[in-house]
N, C-alpha and C. Protein backbone atom coordinates (compact mmCIF):
# COMPACT_ATOMS: atom_id res chain seq x y z
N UNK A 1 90.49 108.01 108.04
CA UNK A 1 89.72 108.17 109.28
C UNK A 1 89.35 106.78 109.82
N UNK A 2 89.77 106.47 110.89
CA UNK A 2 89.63 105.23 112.17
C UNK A 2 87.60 104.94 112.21
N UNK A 3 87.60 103.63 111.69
CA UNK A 3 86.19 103.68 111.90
C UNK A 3 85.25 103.85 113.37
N UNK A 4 85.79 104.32 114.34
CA UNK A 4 85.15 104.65 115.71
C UNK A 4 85.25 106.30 115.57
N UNK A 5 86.04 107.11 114.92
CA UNK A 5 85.93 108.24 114.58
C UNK A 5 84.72 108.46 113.73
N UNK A 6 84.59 107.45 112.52
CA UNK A 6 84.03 107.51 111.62
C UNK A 6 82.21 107.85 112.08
N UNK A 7 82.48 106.60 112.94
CA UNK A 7 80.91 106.35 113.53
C UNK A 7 80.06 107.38 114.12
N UNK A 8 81.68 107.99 115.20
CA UNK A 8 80.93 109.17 115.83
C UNK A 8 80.56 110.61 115.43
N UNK A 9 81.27 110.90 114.06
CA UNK A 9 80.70 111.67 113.22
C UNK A 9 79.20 111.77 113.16
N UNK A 10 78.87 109.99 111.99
CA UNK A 10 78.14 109.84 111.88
C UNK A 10 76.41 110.33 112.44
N UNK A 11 76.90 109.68 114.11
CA UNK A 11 76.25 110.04 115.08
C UNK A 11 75.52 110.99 114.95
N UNK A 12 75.47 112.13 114.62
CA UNK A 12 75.40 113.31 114.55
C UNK A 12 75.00 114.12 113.25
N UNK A 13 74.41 113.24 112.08
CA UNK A 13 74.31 113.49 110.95
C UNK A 13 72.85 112.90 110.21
N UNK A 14 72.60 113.02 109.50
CA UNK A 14 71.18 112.32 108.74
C UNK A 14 71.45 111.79 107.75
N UNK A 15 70.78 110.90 106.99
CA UNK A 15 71.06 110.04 105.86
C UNK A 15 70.74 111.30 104.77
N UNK A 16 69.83 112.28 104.91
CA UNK A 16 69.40 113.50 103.73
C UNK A 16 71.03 113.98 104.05
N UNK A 17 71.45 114.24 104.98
CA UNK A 17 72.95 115.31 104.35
C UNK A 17 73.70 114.78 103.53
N UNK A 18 73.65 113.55 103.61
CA UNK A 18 74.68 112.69 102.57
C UNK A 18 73.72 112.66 101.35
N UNK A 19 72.69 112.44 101.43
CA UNK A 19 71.82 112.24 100.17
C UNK A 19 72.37 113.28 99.04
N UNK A 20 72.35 114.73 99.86
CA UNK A 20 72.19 116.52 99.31
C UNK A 20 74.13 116.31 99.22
N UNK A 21 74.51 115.85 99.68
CA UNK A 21 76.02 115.94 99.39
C UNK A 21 76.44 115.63 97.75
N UNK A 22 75.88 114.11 97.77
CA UNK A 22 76.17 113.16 96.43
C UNK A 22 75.28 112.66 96.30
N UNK A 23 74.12 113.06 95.05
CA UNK A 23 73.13 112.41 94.43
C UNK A 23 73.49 111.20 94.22
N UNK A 24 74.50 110.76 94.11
CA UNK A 24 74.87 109.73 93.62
C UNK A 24 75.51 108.65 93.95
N UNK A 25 75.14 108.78 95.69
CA UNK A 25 75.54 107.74 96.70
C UNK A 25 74.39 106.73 96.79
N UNK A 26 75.04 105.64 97.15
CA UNK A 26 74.03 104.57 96.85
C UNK A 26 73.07 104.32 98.22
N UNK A 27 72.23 104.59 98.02
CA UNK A 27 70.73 104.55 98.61
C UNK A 27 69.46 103.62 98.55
N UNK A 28 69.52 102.30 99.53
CA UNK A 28 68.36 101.58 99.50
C UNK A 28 67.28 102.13 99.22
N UNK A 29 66.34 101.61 98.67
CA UNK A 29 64.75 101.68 97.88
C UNK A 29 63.76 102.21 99.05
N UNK A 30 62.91 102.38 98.60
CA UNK A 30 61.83 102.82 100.25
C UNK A 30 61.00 101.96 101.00
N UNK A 31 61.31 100.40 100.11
CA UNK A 31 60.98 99.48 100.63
C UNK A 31 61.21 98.81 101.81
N UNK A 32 62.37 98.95 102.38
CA UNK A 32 63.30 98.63 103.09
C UNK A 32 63.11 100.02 104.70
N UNK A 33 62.51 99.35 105.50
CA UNK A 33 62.04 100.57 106.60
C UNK A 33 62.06 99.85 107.85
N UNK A 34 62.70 100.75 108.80
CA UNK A 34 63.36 100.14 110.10
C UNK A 34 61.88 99.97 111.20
N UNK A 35 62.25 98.92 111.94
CA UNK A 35 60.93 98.33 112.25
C UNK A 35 60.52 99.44 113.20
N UNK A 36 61.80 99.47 114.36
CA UNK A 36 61.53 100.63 115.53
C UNK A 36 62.06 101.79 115.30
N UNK A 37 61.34 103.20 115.20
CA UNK A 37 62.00 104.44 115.36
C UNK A 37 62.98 105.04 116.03
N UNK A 38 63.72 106.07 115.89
CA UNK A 38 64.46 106.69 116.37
C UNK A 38 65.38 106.02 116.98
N UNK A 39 65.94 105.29 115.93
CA UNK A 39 67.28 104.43 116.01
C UNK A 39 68.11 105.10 114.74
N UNK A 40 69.49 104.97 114.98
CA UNK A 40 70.55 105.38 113.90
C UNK A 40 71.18 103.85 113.68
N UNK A 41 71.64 103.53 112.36
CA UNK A 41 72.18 102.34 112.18
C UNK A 41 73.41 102.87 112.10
N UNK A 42 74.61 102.54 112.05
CA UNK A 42 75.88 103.07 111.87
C UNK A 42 76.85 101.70 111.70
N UNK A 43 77.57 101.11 110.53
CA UNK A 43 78.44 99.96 111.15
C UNK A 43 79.52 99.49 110.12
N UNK A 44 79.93 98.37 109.84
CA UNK A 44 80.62 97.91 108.82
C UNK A 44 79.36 96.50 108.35
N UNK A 45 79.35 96.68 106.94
CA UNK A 45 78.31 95.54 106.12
C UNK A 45 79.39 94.28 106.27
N UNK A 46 78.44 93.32 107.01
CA UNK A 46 78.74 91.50 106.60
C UNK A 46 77.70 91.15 105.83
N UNK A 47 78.41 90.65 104.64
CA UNK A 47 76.95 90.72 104.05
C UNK A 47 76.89 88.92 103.74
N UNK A 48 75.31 88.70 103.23
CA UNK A 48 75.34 87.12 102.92
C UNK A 48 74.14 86.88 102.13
N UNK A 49 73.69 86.39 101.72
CA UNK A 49 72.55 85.46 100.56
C UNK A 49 71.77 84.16 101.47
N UNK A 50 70.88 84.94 101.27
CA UNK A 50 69.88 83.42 101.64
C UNK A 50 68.72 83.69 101.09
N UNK A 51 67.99 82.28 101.12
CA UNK A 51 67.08 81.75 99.95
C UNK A 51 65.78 81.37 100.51
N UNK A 52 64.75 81.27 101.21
CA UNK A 52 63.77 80.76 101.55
C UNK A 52 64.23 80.00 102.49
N UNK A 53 65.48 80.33 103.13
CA UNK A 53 66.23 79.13 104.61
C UNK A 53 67.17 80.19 105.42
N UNK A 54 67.13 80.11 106.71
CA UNK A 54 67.61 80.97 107.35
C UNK A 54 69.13 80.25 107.88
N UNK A 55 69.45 79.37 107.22
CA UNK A 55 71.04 78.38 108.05
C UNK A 55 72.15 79.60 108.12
N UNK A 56 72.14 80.18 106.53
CA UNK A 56 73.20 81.46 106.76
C UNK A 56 73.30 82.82 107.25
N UNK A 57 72.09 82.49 107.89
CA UNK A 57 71.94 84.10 108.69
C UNK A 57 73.24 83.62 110.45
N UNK A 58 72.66 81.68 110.53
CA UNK A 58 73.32 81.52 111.84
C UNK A 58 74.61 81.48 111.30
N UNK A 59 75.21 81.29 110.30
CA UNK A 59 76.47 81.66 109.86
C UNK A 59 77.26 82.79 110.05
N UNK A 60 76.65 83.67 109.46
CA UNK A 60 77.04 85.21 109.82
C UNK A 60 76.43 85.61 111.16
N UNK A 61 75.90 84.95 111.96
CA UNK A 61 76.14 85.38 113.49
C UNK A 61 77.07 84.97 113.92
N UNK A 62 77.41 83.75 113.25
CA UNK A 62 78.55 83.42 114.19
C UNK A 62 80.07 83.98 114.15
N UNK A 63 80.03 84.38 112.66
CA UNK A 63 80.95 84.99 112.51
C UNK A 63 81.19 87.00 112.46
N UNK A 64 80.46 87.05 112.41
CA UNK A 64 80.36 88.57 112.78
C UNK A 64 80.79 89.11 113.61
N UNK A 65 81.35 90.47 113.65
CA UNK A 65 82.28 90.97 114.68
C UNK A 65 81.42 92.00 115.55
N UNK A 66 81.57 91.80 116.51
CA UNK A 66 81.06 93.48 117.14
C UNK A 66 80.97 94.57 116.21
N UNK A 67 79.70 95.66 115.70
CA UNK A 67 80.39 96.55 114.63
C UNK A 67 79.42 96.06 113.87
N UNK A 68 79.30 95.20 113.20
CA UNK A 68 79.24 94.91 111.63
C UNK A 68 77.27 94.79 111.90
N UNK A 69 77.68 95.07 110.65
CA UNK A 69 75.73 94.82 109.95
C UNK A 69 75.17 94.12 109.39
N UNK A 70 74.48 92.39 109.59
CA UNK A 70 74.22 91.91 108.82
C UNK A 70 73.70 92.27 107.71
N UNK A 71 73.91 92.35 106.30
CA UNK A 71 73.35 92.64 105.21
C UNK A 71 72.75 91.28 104.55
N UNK A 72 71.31 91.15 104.61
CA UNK A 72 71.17 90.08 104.04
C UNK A 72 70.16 90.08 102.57
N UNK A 73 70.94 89.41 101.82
CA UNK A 73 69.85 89.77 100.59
C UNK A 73 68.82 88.34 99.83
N UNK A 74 68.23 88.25 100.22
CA UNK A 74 67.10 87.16 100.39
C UNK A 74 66.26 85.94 99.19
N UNK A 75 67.29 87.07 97.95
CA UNK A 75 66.92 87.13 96.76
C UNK A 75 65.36 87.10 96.59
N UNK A 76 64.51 87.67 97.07
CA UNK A 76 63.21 87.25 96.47
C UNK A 76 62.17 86.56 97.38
N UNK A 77 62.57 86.26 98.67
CA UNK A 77 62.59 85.40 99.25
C UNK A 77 61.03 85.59 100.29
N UNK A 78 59.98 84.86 100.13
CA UNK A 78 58.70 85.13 100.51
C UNK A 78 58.43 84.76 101.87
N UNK A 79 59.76 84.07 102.62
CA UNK A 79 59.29 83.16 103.77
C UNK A 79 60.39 83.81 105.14
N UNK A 80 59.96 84.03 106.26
CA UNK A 80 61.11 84.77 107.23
C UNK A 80 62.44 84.08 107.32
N UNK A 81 63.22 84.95 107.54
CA UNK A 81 65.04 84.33 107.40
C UNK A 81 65.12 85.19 108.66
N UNK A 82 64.40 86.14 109.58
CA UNK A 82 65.17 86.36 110.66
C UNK A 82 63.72 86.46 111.64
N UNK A 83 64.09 86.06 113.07
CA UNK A 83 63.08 86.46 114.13
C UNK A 83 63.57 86.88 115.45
N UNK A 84 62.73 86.74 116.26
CA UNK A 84 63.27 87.53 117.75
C UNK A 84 64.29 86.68 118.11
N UNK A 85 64.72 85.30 118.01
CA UNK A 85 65.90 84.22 118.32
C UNK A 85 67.47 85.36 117.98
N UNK A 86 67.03 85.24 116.80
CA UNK A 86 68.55 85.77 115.68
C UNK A 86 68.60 87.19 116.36
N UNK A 87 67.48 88.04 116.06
CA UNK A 87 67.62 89.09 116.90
C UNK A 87 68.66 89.52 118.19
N UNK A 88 68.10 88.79 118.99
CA UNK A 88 68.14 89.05 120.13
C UNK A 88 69.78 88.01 120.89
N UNK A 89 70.11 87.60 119.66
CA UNK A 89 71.61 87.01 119.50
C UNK A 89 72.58 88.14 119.12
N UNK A 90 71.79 88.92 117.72
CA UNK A 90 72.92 89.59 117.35
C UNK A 90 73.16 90.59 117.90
N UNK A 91 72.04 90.76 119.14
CA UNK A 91 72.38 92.20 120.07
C UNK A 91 73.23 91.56 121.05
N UNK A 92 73.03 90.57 121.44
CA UNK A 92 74.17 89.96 122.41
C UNK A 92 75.44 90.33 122.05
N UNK A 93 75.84 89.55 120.79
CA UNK A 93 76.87 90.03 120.07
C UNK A 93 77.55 91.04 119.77
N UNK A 94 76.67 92.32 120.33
CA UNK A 94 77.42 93.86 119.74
C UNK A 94 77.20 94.09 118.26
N UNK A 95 76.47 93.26 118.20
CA UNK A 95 76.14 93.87 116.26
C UNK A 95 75.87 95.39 116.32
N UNK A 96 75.76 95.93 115.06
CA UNK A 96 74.99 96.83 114.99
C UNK A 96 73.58 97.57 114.68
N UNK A 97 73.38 96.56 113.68
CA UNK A 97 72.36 96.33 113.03
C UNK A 97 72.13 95.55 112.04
N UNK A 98 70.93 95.16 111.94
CA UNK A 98 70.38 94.12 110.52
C UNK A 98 69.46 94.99 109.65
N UNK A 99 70.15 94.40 108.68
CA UNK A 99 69.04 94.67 107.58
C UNK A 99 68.97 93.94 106.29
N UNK A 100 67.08 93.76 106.39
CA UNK A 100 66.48 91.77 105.79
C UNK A 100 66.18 92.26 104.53
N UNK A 101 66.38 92.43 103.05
CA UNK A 101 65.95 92.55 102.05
C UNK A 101 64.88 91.77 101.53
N UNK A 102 63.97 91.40 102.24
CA UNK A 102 62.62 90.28 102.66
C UNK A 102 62.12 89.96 104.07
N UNK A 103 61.51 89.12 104.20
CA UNK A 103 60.82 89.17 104.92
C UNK A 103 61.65 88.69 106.86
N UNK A 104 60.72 89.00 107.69
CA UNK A 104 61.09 88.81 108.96
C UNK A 104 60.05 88.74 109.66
N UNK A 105 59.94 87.81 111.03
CA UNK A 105 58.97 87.87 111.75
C UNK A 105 59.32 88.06 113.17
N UNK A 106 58.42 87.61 114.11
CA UNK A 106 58.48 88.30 115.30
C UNK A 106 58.69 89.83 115.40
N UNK A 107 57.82 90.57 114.98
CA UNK A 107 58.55 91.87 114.70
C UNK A 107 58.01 92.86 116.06
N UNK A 108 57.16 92.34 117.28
CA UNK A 108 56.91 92.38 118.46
C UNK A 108 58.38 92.69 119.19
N UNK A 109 58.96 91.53 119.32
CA UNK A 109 60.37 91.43 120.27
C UNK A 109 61.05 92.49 119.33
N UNK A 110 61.28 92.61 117.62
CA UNK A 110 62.50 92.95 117.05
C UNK A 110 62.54 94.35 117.49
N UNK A 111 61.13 94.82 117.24
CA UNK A 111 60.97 96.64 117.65
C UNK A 111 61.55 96.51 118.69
N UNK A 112 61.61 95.66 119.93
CA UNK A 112 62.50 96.14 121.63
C UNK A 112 63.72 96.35 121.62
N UNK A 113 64.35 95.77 119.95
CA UNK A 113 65.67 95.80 120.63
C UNK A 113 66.49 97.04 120.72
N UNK A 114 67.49 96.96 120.58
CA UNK A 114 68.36 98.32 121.38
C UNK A 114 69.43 98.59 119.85
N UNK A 115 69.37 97.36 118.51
CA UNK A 115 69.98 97.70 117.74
C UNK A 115 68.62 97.70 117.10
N UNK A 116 69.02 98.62 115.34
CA UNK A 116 67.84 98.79 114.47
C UNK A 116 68.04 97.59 113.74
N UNK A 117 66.96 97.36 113.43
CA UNK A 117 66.64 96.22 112.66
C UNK A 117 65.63 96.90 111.17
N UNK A 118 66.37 96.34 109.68
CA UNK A 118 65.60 97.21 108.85
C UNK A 118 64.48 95.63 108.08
N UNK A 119 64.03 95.73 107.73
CA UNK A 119 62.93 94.91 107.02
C UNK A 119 61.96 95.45 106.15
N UNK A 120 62.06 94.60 104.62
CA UNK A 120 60.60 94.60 103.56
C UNK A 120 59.74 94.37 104.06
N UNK A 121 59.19 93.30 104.33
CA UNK A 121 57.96 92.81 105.08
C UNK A 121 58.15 91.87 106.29
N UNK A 122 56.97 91.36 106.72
CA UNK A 122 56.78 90.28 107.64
C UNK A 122 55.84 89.30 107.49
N UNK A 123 56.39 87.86 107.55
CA UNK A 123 55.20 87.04 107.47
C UNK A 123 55.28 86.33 108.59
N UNK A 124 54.38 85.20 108.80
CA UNK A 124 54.81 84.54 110.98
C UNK A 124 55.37 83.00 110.00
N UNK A 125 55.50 82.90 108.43
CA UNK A 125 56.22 81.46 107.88
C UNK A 125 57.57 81.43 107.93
N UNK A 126 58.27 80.89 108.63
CA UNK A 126 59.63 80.50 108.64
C UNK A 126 60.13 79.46 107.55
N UNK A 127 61.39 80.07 107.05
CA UNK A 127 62.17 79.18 106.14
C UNK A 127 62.78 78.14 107.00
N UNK A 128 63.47 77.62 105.75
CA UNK A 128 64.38 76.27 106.01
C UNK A 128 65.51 76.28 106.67
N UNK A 129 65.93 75.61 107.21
CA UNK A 129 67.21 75.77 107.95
C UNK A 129 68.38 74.34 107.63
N UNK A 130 68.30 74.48 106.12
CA UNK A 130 69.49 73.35 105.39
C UNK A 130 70.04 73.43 104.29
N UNK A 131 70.15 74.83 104.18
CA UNK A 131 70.91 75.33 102.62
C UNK A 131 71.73 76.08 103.12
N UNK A 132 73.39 76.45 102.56
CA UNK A 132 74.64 77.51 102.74
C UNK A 132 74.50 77.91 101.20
N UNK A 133 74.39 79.08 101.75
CA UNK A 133 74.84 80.29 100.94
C UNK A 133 75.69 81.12 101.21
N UNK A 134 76.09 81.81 99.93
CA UNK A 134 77.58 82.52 100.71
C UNK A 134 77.14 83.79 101.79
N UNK A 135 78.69 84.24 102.04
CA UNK A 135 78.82 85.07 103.11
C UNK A 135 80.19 85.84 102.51
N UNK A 136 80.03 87.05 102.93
CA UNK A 136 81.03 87.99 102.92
C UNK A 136 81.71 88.16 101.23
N UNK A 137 80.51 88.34 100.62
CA UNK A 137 80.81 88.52 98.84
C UNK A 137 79.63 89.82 98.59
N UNK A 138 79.92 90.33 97.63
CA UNK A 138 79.20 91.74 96.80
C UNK A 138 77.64 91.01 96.57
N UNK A 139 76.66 91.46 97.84
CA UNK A 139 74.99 91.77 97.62
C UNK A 139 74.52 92.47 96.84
N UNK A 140 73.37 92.39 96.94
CA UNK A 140 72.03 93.17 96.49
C UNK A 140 71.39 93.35 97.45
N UNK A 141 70.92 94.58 98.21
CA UNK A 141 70.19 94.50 98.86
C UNK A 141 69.86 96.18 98.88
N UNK A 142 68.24 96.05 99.24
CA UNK A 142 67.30 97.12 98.55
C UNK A 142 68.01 98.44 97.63
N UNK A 143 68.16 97.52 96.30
CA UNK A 143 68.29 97.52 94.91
C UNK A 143 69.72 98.55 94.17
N UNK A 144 70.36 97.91 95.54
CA UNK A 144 71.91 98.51 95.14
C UNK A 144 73.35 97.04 96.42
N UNK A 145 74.15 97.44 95.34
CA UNK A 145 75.26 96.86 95.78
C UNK A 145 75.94 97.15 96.97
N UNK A 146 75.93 96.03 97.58
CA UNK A 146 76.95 96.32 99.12
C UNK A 146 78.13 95.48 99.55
N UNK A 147 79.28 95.60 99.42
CA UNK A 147 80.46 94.84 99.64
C UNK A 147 80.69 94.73 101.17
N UNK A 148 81.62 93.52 101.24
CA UNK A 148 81.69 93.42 102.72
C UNK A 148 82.87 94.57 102.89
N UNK A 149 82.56 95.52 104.42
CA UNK A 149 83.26 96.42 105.02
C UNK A 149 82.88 97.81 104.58
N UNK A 150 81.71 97.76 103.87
CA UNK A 150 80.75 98.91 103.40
C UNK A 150 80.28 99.90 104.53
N UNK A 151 80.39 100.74 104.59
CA UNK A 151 79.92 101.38 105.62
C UNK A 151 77.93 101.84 105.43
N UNK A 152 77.49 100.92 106.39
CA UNK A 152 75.82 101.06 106.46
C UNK A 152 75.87 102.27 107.56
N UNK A 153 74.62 103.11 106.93
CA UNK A 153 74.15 104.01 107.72
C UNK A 153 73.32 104.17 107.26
N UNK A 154 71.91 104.05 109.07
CA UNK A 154 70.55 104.14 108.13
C UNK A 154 69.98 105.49 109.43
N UNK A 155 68.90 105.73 109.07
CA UNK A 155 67.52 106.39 110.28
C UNK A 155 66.33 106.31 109.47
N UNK A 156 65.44 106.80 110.14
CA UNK A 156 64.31 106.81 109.54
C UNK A 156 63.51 107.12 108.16
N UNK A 157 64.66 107.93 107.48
CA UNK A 157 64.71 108.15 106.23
C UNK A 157 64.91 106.82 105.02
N UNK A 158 65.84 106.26 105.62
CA UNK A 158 66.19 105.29 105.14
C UNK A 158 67.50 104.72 105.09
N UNK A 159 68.51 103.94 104.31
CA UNK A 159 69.67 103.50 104.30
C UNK A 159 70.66 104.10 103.24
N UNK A 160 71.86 104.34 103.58
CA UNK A 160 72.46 104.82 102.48
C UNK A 160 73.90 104.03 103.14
N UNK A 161 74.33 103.22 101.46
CA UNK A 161 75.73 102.68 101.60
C UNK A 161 76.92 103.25 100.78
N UNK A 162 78.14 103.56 101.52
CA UNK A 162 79.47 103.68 101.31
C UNK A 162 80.62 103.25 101.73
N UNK A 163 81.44 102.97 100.78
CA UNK A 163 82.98 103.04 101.38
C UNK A 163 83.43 103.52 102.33
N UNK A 164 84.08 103.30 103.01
CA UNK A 164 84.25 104.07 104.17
C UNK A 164 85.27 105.53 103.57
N UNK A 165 86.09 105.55 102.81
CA UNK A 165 86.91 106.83 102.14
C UNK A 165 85.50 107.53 101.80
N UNK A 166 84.58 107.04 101.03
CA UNK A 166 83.62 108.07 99.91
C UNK A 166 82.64 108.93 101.34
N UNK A 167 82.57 108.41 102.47
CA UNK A 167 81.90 108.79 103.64
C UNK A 167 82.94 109.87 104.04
N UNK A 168 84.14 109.25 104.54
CA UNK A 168 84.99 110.45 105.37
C UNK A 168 85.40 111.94 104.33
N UNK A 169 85.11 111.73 102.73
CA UNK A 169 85.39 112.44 102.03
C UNK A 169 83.85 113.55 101.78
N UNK A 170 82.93 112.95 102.13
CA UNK A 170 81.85 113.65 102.05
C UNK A 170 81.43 114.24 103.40
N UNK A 171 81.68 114.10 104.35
CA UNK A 171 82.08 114.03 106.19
C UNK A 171 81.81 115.77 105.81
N UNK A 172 82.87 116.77 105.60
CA UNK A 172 83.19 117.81 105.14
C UNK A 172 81.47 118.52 104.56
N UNK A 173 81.23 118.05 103.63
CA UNK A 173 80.09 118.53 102.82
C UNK A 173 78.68 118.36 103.65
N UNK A 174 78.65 117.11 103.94
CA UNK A 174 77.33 117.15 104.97
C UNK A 174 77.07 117.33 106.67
N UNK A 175 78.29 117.68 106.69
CA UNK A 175 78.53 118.73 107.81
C UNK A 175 77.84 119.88 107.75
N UNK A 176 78.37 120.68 106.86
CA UNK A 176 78.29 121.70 106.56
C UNK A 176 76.81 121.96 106.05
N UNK A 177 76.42 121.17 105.31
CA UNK A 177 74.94 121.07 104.79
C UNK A 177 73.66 121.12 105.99
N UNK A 178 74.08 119.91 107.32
CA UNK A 178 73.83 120.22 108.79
C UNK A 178 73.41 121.69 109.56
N UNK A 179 74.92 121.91 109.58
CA UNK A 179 75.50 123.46 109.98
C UNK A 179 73.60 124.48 109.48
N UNK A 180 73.72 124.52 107.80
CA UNK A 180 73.10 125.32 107.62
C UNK A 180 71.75 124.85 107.76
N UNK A 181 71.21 123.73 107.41
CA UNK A 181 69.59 123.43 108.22
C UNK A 181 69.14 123.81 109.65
N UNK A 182 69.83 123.39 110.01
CA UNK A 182 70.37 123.92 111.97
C UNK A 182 70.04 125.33 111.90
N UNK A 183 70.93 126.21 111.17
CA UNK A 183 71.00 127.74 111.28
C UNK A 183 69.36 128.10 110.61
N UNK A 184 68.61 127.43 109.91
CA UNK A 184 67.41 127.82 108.98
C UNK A 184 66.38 127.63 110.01
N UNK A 185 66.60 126.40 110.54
CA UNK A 185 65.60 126.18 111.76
C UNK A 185 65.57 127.20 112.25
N UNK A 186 66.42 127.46 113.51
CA UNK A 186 66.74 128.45 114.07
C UNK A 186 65.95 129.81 113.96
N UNK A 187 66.23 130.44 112.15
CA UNK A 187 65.23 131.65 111.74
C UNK A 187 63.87 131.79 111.90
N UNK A 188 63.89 130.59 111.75
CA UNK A 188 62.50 129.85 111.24
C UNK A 188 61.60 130.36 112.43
N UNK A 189 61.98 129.21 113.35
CA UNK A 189 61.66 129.68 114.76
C UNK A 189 61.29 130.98 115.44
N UNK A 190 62.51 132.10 114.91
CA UNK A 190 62.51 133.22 115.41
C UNK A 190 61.63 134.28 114.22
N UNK A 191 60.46 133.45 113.65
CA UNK A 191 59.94 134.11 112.95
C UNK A 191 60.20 134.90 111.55
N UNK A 192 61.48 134.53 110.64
CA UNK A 192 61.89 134.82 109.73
C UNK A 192 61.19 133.96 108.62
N UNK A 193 60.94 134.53 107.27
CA UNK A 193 60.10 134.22 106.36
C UNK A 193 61.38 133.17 105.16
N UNK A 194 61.02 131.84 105.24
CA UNK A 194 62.02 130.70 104.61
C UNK A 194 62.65 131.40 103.23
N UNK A 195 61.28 132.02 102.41
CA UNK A 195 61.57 132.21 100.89
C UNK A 195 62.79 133.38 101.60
N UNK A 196 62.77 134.38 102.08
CA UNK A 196 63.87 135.52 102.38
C UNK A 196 64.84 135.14 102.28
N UNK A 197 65.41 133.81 102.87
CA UNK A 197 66.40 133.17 103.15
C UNK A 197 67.09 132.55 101.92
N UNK A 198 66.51 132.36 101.26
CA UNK A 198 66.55 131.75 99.73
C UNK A 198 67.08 132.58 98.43
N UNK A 199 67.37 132.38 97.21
CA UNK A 199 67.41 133.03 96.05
C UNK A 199 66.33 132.72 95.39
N UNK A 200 65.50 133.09 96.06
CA UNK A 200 63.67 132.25 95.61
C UNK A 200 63.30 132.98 94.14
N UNK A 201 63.52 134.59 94.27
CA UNK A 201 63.21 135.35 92.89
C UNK A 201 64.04 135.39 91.85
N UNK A 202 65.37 135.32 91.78
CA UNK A 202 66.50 135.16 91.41
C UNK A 202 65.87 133.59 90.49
N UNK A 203 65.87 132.65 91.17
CA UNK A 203 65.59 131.32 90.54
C UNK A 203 64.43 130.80 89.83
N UNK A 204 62.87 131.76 90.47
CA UNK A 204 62.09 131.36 89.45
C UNK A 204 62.13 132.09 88.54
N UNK A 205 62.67 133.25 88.54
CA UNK A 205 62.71 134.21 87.19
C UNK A 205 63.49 133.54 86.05
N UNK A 206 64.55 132.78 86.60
CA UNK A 206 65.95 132.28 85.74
C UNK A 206 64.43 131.13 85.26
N UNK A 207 64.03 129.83 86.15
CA UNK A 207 62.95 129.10 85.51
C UNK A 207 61.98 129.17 84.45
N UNK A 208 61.35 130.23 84.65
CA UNK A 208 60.46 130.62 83.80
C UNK A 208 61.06 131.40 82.54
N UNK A 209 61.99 132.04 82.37
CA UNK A 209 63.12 132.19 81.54
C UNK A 209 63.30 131.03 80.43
N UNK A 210 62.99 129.84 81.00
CA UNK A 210 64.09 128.87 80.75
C UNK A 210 65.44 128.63 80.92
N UNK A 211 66.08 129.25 81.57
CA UNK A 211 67.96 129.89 82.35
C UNK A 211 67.98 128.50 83.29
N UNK A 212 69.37 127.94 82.70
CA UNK A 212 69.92 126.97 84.34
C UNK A 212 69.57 128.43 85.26
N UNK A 213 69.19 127.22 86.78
CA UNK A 213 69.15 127.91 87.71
C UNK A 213 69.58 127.10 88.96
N UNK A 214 70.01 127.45 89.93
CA UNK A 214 70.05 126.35 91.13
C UNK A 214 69.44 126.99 92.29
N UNK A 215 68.66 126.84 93.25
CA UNK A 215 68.09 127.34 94.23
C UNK A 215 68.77 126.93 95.54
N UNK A 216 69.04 127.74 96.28
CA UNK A 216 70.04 128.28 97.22
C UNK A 216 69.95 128.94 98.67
N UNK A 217 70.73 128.20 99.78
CA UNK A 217 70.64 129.71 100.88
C UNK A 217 71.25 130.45 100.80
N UNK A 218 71.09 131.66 101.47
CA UNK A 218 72.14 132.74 101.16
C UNK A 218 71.99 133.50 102.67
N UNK A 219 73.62 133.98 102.34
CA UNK A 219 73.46 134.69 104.03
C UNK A 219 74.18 133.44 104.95
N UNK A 220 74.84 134.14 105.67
CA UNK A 220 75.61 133.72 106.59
C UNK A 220 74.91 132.07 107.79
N UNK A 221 75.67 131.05 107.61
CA UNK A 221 75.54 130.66 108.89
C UNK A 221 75.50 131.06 110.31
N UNK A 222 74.37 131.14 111.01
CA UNK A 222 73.94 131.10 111.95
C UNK A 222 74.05 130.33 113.32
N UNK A 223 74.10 130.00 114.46
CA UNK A 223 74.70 128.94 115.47
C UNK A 223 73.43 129.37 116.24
């Protein structure tokens, strides 16, 4: 799947469907929270390392493609590596989004912009601007691994990173997972009782049993 296909899937999906797809997709920490709401991140990870100095963030602006997501992992890093300047560059640029595994400031201008911007904290101390660190090698950032060409996708929930195959292969599953929240709403709305909808007795009986059990909708998708 063509990553402009990929995206526009995306579009249309939540970071929980993928969550409920594969427990076991890799998922930034809850530390890590997008400054302005009701933004979707969607892109390809550039990722890079910096240290208490922001020189390689202007690195990976400069080299970054339309698309891509700065991934920056800060190691630890107590002092800002990005502000409304860098910001408001990488929207020029067609980025897609950033996201600071430490700190950032100006976070006034960053909320305006039109891409999401994710950030740990904020302080108004700016780092150094005379150390290279790499670019486009396997991060850390909020407390999982991200290779360059990773597919970032965040919302308000939070961030979740994949391959771009392990995404289009799960595409299928959290679709469908969609499909049926959509259809639950829906009942919901029209006054139908959630547990009905469920194998609610079926599962605590199996619980209290002690019996594997898995809890479930049941009953037809709905539109």
């Amino acid at each position: 799947m063509d990553f402009v296909t990929l995206r526009q899937r995306l579009a249309t999906l939540e970071t929980s469907h993928f969550a409920d797809a594969d427990k076991n997709i890799r998922i930034m920490d809850a530390g890590l929270r997008p400054l302005r709401l009701g933004q979707k991140l969607v892109g390809r990870a550039f990722t890079l390392i910096c240290r208490e100095d922001f020189m390689t963030v202007l690195v990976a602006l400069d080299q970054a493609q339309p698309g891509d997501v700065l991934i920056v992992d800060t190691r630890g890093s107590r002092r800002a590596v990005l502000g409304e300047l860098f910001g408001l560059e990488a929207q020029r640029r067609g980025l897609a989004g950033i996201v600071v595994d430490g700190p950032v400031r100006d976070t006034a201008t960053l909320r305006t912009l039109d891409i999401p911007v994710y950030a740990r904290s904020a302080t108004p101390v700016a780092g150094s601007i005379a150390t290279l660190f790499p670019v486009q090698q396997p991060v850390q950032c909020g407390g999982v691994t991200v290779n360059p060409g990773d597919i970032v996708f965040g919302d308000e929930d939070g961030v979740i990173v994949a391959a771009p195959e392990e995404l289009a292969a799960l595409l299928p599953i959290a679709t469908d997972i969609e499909a049926r929240e959509r259809s639950v709403m829906v009942r919901l709305a029209a006054g139908e009782n959630l547990l009905s909808m469920l194998n609610f007795e079926e599962h605590y009986a199996n619980l209290i049993a002690g019996r594997e059990s898995a809890l479930r909708f049941e009953g037809p998708v709905r539109q």
